[in-house]
PDB file of N, CA and C in Angstrom:
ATOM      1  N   UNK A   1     -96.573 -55.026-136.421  1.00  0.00           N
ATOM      2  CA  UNK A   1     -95.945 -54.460-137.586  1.00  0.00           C
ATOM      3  C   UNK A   1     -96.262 -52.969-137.614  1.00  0.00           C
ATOM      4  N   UNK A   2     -95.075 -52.110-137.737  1.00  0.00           N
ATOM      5  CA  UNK A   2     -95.676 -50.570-138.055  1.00  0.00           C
ATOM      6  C   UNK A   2     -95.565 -50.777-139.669  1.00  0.00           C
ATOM      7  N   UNK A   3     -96.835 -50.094-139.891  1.00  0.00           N
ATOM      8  CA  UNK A   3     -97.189 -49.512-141.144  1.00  0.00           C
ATOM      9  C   UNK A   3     -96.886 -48.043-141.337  1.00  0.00           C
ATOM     10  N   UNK A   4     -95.727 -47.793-142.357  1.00  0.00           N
ATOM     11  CA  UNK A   4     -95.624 -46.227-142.833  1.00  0.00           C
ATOM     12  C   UNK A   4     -96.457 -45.980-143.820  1.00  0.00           C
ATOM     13  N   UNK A   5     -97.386 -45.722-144.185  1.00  0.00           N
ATOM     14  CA  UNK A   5     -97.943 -44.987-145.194  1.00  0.00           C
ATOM     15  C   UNK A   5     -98.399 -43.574-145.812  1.00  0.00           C
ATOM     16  N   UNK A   6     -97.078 -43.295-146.598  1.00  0.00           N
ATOM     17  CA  UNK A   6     -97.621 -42.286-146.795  1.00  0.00           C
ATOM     18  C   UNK A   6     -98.259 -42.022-148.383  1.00  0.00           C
ATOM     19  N   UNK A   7     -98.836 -41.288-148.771  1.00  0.00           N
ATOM     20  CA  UNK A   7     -99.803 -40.880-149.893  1.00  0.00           C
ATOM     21  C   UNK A   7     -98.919 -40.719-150.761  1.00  0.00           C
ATOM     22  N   UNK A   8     -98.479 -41.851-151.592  1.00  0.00           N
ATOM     23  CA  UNK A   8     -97.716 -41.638-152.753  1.00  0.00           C
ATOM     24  C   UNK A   8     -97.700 -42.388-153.670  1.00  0.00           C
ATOM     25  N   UNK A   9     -96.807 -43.168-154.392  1.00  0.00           N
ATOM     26  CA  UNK A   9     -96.970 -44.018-155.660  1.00  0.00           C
ATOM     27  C   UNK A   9     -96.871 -45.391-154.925  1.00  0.00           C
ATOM     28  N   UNK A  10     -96.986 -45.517-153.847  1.00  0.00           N
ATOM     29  CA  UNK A  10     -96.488 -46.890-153.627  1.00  0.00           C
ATOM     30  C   UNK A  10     -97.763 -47.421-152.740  1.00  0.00           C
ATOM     31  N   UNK A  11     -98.806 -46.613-152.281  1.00  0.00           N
ATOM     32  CA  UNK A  11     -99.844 -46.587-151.181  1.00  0.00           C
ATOM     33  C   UNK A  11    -100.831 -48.041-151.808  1.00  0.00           C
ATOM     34  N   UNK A  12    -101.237 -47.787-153.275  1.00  0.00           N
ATOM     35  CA  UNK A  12    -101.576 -49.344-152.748  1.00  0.00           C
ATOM     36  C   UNK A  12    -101.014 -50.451-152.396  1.00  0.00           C
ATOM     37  N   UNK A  13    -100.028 -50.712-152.746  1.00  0.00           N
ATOM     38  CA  UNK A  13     -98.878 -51.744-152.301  1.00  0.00           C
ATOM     39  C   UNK A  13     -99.089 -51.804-150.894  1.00  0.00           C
ATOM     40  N   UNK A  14     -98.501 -50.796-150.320  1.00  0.00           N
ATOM     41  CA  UNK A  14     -98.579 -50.871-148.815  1.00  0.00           C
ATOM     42  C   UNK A  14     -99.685 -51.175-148.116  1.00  0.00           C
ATOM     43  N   UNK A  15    -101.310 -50.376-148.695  1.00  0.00           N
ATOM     44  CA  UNK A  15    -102.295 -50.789-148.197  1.00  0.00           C
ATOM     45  C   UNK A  15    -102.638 -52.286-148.465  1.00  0.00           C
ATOM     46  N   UNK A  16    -101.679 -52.977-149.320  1.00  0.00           N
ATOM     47  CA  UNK A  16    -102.616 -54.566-149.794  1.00  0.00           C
ATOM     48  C   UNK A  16    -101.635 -55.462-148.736  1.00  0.00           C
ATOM     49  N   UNK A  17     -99.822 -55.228-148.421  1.00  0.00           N
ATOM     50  CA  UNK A  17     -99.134 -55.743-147.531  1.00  0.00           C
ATOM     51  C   UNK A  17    -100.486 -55.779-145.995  1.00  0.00           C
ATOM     52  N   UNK A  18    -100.637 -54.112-145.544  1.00  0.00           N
ATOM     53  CA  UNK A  18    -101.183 -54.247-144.476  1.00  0.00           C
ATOM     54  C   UNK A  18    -102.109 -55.127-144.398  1.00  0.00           C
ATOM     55  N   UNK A  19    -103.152 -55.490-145.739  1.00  0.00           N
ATOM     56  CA  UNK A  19    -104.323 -56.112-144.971  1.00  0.00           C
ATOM     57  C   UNK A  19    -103.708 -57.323-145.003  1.00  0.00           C
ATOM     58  N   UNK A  20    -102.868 -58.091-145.732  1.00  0.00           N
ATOM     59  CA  UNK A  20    -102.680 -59.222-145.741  1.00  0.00           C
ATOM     60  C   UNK A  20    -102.163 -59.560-144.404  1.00  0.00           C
ATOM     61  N   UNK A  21    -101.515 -58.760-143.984  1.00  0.00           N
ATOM     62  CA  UNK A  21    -101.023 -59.449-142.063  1.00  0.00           C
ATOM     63  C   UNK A  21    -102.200 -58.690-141.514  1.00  0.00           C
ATOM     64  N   UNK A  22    -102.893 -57.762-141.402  1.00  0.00           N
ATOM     65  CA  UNK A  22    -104.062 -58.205-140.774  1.00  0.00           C
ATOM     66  C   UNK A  22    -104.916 -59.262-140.771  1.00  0.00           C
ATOM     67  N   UNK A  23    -105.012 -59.753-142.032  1.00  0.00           N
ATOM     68  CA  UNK A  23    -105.760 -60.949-142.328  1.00  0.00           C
ATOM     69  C   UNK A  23    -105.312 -62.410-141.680  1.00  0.00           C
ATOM     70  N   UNK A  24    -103.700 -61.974-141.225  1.00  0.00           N
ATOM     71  CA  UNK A  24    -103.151 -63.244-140.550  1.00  0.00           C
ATOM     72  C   UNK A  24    -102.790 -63.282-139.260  1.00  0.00           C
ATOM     73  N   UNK A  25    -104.132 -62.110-138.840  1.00  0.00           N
ATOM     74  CA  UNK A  25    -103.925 -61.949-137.007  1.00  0.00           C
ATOM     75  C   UNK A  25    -102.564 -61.194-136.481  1.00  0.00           C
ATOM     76  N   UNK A  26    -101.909 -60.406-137.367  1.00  0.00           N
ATOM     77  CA  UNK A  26    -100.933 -59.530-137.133  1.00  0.00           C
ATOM     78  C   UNK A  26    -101.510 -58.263-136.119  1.00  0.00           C
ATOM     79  N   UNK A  27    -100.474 -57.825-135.204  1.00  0.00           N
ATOM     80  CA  UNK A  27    -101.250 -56.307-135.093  1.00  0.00           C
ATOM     81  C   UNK A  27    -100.438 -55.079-135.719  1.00  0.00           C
ATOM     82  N   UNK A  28    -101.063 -54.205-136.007  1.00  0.00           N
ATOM     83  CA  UNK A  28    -100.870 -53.109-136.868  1.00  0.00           C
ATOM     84  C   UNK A  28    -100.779 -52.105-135.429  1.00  0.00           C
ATOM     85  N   UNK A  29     -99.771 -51.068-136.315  1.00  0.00           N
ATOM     86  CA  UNK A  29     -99.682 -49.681-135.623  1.00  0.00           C
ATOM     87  C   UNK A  29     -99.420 -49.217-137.072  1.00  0.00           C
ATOM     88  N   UNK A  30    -100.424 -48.197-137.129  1.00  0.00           N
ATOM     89  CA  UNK A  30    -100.360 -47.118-139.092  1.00  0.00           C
ATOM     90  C   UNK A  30    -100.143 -45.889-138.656  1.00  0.00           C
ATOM     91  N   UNK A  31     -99.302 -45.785-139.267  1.00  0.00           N
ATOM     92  CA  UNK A  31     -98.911 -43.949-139.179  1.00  0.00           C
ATOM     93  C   UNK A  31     -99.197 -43.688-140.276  1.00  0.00           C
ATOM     94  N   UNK A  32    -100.453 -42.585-140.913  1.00  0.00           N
ATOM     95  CA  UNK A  32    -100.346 -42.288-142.091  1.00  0.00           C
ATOM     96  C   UNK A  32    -101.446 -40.793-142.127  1.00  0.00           C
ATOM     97  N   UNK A  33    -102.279 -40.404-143.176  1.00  0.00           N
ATOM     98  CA  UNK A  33    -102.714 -39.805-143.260  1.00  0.00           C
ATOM     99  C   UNK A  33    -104.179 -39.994-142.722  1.00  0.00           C
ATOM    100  N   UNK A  34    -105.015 -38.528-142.378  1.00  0.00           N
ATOM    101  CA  UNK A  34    -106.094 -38.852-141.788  1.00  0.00           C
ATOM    102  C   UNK A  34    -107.195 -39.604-142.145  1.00  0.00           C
ATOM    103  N   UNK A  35    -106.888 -39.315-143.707  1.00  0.00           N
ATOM    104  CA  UNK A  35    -108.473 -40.925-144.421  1.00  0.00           C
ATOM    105  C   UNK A  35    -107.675 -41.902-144.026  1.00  0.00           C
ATOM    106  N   UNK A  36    -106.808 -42.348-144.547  1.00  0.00           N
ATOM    107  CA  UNK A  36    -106.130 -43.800-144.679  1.00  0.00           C
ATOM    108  C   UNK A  36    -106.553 -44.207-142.723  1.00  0.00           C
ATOM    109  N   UNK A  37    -106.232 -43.491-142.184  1.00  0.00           N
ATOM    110  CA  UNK A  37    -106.459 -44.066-140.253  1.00  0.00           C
ATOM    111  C   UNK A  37    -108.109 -43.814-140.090  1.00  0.00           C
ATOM    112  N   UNK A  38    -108.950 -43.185-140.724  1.00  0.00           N
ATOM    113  CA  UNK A  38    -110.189 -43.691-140.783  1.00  0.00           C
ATOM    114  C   UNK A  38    -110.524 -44.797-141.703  1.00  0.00           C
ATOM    115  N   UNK A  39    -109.745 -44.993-142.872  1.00  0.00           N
ATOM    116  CA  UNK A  39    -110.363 -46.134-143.163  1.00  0.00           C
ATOM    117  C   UNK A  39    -109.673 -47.459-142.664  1.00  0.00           C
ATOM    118  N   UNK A  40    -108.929 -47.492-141.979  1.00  0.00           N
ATOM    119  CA  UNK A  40    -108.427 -49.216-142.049  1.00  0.00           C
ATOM    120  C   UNK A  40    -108.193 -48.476-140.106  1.00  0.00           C
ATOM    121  N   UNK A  41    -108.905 -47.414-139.376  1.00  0.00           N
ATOM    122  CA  UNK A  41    -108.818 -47.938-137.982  1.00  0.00           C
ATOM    123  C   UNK A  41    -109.166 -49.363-136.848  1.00  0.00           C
ATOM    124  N   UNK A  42    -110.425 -49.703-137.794  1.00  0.00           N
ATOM    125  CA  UNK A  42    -110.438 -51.463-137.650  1.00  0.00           C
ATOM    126  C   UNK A  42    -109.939 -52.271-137.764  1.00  0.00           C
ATOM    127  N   UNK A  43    -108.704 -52.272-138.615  1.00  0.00           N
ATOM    128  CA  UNK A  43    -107.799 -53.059-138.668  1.00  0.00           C
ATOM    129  C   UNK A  43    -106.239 -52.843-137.749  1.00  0.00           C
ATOM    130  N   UNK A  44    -106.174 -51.662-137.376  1.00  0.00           N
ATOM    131  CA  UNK A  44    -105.038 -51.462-136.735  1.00  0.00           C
ATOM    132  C   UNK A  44    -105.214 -51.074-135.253  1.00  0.00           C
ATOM    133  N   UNK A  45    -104.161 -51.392-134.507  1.00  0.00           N
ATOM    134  CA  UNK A  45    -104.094 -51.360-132.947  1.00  0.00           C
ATOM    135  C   UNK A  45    -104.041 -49.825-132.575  1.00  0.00           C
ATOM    136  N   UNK A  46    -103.249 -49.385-133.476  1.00  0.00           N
ATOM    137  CA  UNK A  46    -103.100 -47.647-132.628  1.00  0.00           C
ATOM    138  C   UNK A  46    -102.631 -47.225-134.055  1.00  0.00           C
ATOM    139  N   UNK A  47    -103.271 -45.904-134.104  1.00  0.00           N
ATOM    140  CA  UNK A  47    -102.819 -44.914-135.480  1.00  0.00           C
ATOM    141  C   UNK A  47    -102.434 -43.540-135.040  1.00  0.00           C
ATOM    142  N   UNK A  48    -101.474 -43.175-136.134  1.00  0.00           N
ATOM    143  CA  UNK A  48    -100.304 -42.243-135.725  1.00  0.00           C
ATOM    144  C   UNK A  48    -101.131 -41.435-136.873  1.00  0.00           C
ATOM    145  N   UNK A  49    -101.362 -40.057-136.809  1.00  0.00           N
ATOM    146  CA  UNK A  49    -102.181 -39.710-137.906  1.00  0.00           C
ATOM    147  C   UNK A  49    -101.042 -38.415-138.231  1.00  0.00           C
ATOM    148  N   UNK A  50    -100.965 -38.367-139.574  1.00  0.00           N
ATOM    149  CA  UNK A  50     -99.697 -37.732-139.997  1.00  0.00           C
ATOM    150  C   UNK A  50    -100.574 -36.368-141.066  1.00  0.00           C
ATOM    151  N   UNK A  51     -99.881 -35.348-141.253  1.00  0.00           N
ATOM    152  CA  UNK A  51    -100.171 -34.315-141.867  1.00  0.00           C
ATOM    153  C   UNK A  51     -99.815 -35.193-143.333  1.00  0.00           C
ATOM    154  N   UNK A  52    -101.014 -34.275-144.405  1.00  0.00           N
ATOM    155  CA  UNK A  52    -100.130 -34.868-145.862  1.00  0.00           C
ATOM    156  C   UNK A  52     -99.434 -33.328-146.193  1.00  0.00           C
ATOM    157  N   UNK A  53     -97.939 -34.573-146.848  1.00  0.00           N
ATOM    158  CA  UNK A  53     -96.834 -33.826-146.970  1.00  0.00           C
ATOM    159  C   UNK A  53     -96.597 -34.429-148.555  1.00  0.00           C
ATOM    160  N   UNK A  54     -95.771 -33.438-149.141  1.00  0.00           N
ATOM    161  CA  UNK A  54     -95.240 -33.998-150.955  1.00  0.00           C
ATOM    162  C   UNK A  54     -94.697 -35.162-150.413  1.00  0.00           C
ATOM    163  N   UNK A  55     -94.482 -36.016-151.686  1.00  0.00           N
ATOM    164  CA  UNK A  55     -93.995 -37.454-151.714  1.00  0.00           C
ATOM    165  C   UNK A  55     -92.546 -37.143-150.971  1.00  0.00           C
ATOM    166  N   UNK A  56     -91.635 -36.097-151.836  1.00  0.00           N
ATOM    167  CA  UNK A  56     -90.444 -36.043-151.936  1.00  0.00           C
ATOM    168  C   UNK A  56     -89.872 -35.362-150.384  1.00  0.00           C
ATOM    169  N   UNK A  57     -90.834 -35.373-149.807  1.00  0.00           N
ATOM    170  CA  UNK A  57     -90.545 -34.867-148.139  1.00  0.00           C
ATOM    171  C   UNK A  57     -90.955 -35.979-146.839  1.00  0.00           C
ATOM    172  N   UNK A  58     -91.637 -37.019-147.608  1.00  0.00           N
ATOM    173  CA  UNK A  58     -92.431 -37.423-146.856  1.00  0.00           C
ATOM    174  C   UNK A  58     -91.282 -38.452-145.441  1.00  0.00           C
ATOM    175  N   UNK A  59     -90.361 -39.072-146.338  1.00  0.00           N
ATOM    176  CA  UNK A  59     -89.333 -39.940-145.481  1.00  0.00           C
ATOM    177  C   UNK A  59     -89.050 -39.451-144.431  1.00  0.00           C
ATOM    178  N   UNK A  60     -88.281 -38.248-144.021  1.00  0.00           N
ATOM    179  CA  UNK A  60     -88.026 -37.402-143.539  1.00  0.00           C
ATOM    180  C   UNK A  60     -88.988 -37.003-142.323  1.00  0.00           C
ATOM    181  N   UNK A  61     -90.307 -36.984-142.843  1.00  0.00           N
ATOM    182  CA  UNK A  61     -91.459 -36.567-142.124  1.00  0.00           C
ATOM    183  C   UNK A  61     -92.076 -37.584-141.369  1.00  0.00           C
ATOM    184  N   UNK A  62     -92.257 -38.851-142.167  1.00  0.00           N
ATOM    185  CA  UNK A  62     -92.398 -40.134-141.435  1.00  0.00           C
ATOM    186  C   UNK A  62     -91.470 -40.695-140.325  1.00  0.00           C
ATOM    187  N   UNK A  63     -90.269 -40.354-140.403  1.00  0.00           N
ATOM    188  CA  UNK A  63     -89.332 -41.046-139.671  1.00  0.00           C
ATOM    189  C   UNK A  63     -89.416 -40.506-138.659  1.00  0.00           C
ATOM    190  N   UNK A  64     -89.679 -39.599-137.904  1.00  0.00           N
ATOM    191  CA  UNK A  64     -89.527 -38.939-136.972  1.00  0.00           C
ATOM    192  C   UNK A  64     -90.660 -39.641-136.016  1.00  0.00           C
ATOM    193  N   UNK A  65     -91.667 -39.809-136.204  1.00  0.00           N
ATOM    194  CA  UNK A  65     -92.668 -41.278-135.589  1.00  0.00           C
ATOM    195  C   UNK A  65     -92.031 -42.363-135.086  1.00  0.00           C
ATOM    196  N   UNK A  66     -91.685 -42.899-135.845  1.00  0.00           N
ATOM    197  CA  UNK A  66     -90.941 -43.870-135.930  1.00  0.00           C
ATOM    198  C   UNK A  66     -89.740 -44.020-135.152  1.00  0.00           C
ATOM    199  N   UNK A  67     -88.756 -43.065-135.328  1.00  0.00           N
ATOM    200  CA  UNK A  67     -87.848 -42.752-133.947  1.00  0.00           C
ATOM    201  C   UNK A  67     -88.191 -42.601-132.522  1.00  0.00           C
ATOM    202  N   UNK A  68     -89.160 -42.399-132.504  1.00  0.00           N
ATOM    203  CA  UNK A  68     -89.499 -41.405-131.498  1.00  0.00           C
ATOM    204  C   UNK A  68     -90.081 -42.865-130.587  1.00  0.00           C
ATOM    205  N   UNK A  69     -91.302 -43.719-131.432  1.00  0.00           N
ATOM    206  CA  UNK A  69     -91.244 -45.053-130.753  1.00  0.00           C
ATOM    207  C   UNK A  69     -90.463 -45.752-130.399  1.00  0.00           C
ATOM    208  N   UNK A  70     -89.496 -46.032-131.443  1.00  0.00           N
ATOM    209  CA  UNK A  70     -88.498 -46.913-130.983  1.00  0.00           C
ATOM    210  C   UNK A  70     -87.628 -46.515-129.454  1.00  0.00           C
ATOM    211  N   UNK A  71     -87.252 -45.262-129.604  1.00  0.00           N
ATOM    212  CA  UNK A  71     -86.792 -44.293-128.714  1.00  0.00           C
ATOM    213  C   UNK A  71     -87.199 -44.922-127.057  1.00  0.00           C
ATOM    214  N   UNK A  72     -89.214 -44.505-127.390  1.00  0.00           N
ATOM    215  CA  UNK A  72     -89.836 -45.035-125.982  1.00  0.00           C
ATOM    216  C   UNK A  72     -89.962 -46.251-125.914  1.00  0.00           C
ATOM    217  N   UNK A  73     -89.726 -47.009-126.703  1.00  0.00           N
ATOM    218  CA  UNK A  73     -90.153 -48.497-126.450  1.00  0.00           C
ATOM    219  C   UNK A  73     -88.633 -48.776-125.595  1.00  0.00           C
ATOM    220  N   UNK A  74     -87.598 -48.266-126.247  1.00  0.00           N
ATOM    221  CA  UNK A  74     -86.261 -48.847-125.461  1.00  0.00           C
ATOM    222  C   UNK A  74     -86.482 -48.689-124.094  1.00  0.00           C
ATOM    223  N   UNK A  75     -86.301 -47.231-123.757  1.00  0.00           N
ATOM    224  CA  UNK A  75     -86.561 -46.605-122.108  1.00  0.00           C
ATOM    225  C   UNK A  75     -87.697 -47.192-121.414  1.00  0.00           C
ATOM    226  N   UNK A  76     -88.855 -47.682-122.235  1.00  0.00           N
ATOM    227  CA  UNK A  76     -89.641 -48.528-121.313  1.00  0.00           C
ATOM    228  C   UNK A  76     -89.004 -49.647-120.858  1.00  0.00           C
ATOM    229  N   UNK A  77     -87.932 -50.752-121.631  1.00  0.00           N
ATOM    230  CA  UNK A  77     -87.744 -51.927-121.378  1.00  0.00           C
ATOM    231  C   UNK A  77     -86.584 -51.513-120.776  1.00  0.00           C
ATOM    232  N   UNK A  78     -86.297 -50.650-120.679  1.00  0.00           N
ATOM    233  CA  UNK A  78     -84.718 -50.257-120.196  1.00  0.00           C
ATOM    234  C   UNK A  78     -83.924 -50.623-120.817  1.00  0.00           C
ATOM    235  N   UNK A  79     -83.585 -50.766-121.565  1.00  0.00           N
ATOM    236  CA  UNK A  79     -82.485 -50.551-122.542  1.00  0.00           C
ATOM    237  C   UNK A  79     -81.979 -49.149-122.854  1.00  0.00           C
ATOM    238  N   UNK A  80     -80.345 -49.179-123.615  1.00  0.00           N
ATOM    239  CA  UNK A  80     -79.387 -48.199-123.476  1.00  0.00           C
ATOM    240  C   UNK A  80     -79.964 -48.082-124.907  1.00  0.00           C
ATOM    241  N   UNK A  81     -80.943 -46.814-125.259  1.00  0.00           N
ATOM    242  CA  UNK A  81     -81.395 -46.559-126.727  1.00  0.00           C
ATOM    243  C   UNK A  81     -80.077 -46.160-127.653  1.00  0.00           C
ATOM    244  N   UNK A  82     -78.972 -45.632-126.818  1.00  0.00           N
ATOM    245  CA  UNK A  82     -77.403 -45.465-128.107  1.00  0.00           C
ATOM    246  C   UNK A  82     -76.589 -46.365-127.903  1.00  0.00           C
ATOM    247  N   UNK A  83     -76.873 -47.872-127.731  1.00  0.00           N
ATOM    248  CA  UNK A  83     -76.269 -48.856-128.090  1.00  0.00           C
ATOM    249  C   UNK A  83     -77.180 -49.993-127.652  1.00  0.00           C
ATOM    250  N   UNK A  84     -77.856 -49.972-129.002  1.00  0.00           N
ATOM    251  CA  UNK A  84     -78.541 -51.276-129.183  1.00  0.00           C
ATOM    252  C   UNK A  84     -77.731 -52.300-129.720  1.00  0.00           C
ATOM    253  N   UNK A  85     -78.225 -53.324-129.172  1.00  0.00           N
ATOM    254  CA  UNK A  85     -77.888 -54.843-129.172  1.00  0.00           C
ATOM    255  C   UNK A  85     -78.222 -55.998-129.776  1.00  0.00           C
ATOM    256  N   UNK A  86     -77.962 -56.813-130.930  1.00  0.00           N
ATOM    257  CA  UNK A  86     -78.479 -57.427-131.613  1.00  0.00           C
ATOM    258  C   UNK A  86     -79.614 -57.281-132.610  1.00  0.00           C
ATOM    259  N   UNK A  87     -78.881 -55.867-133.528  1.00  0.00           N
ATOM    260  CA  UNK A  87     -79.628 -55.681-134.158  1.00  0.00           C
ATOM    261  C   UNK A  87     -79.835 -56.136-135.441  1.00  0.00           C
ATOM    262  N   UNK A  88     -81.069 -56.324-135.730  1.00  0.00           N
ATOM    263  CA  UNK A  88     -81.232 -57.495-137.142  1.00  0.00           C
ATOM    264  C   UNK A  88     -81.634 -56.721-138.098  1.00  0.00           C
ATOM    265  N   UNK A  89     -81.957 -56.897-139.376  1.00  0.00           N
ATOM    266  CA  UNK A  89     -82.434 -55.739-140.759  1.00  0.00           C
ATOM    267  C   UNK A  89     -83.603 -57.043-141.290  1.00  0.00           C
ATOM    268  N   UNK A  90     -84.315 -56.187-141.515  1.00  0.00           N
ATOM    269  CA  UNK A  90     -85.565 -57.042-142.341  1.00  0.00           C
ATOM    270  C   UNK A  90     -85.625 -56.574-143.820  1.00  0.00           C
ATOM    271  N   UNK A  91     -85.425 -57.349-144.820  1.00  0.00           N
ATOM    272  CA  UNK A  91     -85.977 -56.720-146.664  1.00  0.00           C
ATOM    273  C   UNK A  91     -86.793 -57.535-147.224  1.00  0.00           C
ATOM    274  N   UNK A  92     -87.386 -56.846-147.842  1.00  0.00           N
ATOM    275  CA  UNK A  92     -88.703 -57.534-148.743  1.00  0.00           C
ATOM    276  C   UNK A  92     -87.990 -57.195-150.179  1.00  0.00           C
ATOM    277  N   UNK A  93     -87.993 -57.862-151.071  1.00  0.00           N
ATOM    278  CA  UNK A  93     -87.677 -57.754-152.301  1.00  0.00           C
ATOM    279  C   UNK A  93     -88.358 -58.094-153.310  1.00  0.00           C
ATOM    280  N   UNK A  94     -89.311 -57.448-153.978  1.00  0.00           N
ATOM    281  CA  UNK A  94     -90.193 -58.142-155.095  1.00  0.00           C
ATOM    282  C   UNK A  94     -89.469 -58.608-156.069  1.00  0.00           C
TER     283      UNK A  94
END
């Protein structure tokens, strides 16, 4: 599971999702700020350590991580990264 976290109104939420799939033998990749990847580096496989940025910039700022994996994960498996194939959407809805 990647974890986005960034420092805003929603961070405990996100920090209580993460531990709960850690807690269920999930592995974590956290992209977030430099406390947050010192404190939960025990719990996650690899951390992406992100500058803190305002809330209202942060999407923007996060996503670019996030692309950028997906990006290499395709070209590792070889796949055509501008036409992916069977792509599915995941939502959580409280």
């Amino acid at each position: 599971m990647i974890v986005i976290a960034p420092n805003d109104g929603v961070l405990e939420k996100t920090i209580s999702n993460m531990q709960e799939v850690a807690a269920r033998g999930g592995r974590l990749i956290l992209i977030g700020g430099s406390q947050l990847a010192r404190d939960f580096a025990s719990e996650a496989t690899a951390t992406i350590v992100m500058q803190d940025v305002a809330p209202e910039f942060a999407a923007m700022v996060y996503a670019v991580p996030v692309q950028l994996l997906a990006y290499h994960t395709a070209v590792v498996m070889g796949k055509d990264a501008d036409q992916p194939r069977n792509l599915a959407k995941s939502v959580t809805v409280e």
